[in-house]
Protein backbone atom coordinates (compact mmCIF):
# COMPACT_ATOMS: atom_id res chain seq x y z
CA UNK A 1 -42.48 59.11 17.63
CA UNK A 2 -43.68 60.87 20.25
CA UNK A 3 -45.80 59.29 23.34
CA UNK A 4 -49.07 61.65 22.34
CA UNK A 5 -49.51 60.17 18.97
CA UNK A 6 -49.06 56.70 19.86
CA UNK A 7 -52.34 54.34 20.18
CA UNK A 8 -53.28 53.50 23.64
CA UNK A 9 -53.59 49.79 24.15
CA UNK A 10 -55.99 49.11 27.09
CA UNK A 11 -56.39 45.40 28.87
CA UNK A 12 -59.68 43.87 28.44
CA UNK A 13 -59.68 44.96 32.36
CA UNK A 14 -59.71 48.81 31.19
CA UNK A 15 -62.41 47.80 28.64
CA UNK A 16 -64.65 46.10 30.58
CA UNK A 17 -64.40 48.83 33.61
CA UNK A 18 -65.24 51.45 30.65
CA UNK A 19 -68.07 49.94 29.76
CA UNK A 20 -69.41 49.53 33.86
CA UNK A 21 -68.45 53.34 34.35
CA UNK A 22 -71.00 54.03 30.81
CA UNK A 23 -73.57 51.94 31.66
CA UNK A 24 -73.30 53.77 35.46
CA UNK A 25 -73.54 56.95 34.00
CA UNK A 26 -76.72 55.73 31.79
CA UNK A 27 -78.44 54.24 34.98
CA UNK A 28 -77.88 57.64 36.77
CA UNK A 29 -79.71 59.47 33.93
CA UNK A 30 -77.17 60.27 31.08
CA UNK A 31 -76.62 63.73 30.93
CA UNK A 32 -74.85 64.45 27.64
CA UNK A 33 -75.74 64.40 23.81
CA UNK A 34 -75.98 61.30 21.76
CA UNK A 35 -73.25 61.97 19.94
CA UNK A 36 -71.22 61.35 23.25
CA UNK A 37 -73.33 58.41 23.99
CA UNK A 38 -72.94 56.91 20.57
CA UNK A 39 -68.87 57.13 21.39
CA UNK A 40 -69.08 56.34 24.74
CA UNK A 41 -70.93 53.33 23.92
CA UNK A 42 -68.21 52.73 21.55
CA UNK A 43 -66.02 51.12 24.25
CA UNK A 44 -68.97 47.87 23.78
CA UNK A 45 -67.62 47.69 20.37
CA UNK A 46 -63.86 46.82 21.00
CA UNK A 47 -65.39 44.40 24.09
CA UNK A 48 -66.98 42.47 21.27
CA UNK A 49 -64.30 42.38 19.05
CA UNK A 50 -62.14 40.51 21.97
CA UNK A 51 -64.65 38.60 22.75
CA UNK A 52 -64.71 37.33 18.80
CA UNK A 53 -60.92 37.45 18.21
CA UNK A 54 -59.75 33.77 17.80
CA UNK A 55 -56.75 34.82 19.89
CA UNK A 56 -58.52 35.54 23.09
CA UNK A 57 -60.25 32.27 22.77
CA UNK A 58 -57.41 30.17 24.55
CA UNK A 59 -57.38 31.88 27.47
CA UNK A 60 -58.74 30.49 30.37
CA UNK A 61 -60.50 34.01 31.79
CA UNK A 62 -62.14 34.20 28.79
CA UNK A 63 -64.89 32.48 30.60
CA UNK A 64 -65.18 34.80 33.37
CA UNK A 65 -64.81 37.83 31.45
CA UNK A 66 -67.62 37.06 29.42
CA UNK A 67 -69.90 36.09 32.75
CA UNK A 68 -68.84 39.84 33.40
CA UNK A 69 -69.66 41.53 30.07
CA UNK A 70 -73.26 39.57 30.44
CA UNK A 71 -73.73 40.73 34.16
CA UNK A 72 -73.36 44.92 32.52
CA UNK A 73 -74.88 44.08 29.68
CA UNK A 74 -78.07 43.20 31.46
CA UNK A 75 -77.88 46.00 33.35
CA UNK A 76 -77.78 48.13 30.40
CA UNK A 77 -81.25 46.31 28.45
CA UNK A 78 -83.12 46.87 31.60
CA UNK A 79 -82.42 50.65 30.87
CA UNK A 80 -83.56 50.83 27.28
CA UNK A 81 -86.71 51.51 26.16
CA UNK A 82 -88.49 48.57 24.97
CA UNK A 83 -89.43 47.52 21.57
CA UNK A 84 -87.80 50.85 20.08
CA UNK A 85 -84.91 50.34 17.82
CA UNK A 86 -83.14 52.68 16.19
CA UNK A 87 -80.05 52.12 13.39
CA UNK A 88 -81.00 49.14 12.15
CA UNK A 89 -78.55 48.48 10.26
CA UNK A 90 -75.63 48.29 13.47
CA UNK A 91 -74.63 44.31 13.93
CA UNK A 92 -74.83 45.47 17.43
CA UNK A 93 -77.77 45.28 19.60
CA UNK A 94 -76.61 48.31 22.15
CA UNK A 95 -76.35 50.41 19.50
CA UNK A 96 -79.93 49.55 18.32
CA UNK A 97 -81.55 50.82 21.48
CA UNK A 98 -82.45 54.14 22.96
CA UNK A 99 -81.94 54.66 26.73
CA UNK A 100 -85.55 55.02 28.16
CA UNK A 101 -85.03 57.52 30.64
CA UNK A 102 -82.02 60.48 30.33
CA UNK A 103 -80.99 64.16 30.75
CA UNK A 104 -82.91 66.57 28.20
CA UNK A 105 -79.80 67.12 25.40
CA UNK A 106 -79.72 63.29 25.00
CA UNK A 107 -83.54 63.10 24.94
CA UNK A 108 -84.34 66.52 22.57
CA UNK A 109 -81.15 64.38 20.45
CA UNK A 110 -83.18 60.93 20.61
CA UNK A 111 -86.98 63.20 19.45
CA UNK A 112 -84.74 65.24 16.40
CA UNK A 113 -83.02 62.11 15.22
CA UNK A 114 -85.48 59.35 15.76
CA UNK A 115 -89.03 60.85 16.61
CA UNK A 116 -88.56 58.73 19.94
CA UNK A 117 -89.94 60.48 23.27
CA UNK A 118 -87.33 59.88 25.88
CA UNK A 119 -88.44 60.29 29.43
CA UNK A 120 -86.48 63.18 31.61
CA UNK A 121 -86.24 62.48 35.47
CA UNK A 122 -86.96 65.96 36.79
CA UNK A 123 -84.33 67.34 39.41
């Protein structure tokens, strides 16, 4: 087996530092398609799935790390458009809502898919 094909196993450090370096890139006007937001955003996925893993519920920083996840994930609602939701049907509230303000390929993605106007910061 060779070290390229082999799963990469991050901390819920790495995770949580993902997530801060998305939710950065969001605040500073997202400049790529959806497509790459809806996998970047993907990273807030496997955060929630430690945070409901009965395994990670005996540790002690489990406190902390979820005082953490709160802090970016409130940072994150204050940059979505309110009252627009989009796919439903996700369990997931981030993946519900549409950033309100972005570069144009994420908004003219957000318009196509949704029919949501998305406003872009001009440079």
């Amino acid at each position: 087996m060779n070290n390229s094909s082999a799963a990469t196993v991050r901390s819920p450090a790495a995770h949580l530092g993902q997530w801060d370096l998305v939710i950065r890139e969001c605040e500073d006007g997202y400049s790529s398609s959806i497509y790459e937001y809806d996998n970047d955003i993907g990273v807030r996925d496997q955060i929630q799935r430690l945070l409901d893993a009965p395994e990670f519920q005996q540790y002690a920083e489990l406190g902390e790390f979820r005082r953490e996840v709160d802090n970016i994930d409130a940072r994150f609602r204050a940059i979505l458009r309110p009252v627009v939701e989009v796919k439903a049907d996700s369990p997931y509230w981030w993946r519900r809502g549409v950033l309100a303000s972005a570069g144009r390929e994420y908004a003219d993605d957000v318009e196509a898919l949704y029919g949501v106007h998305i406003d872009v910061p001009q440079s």
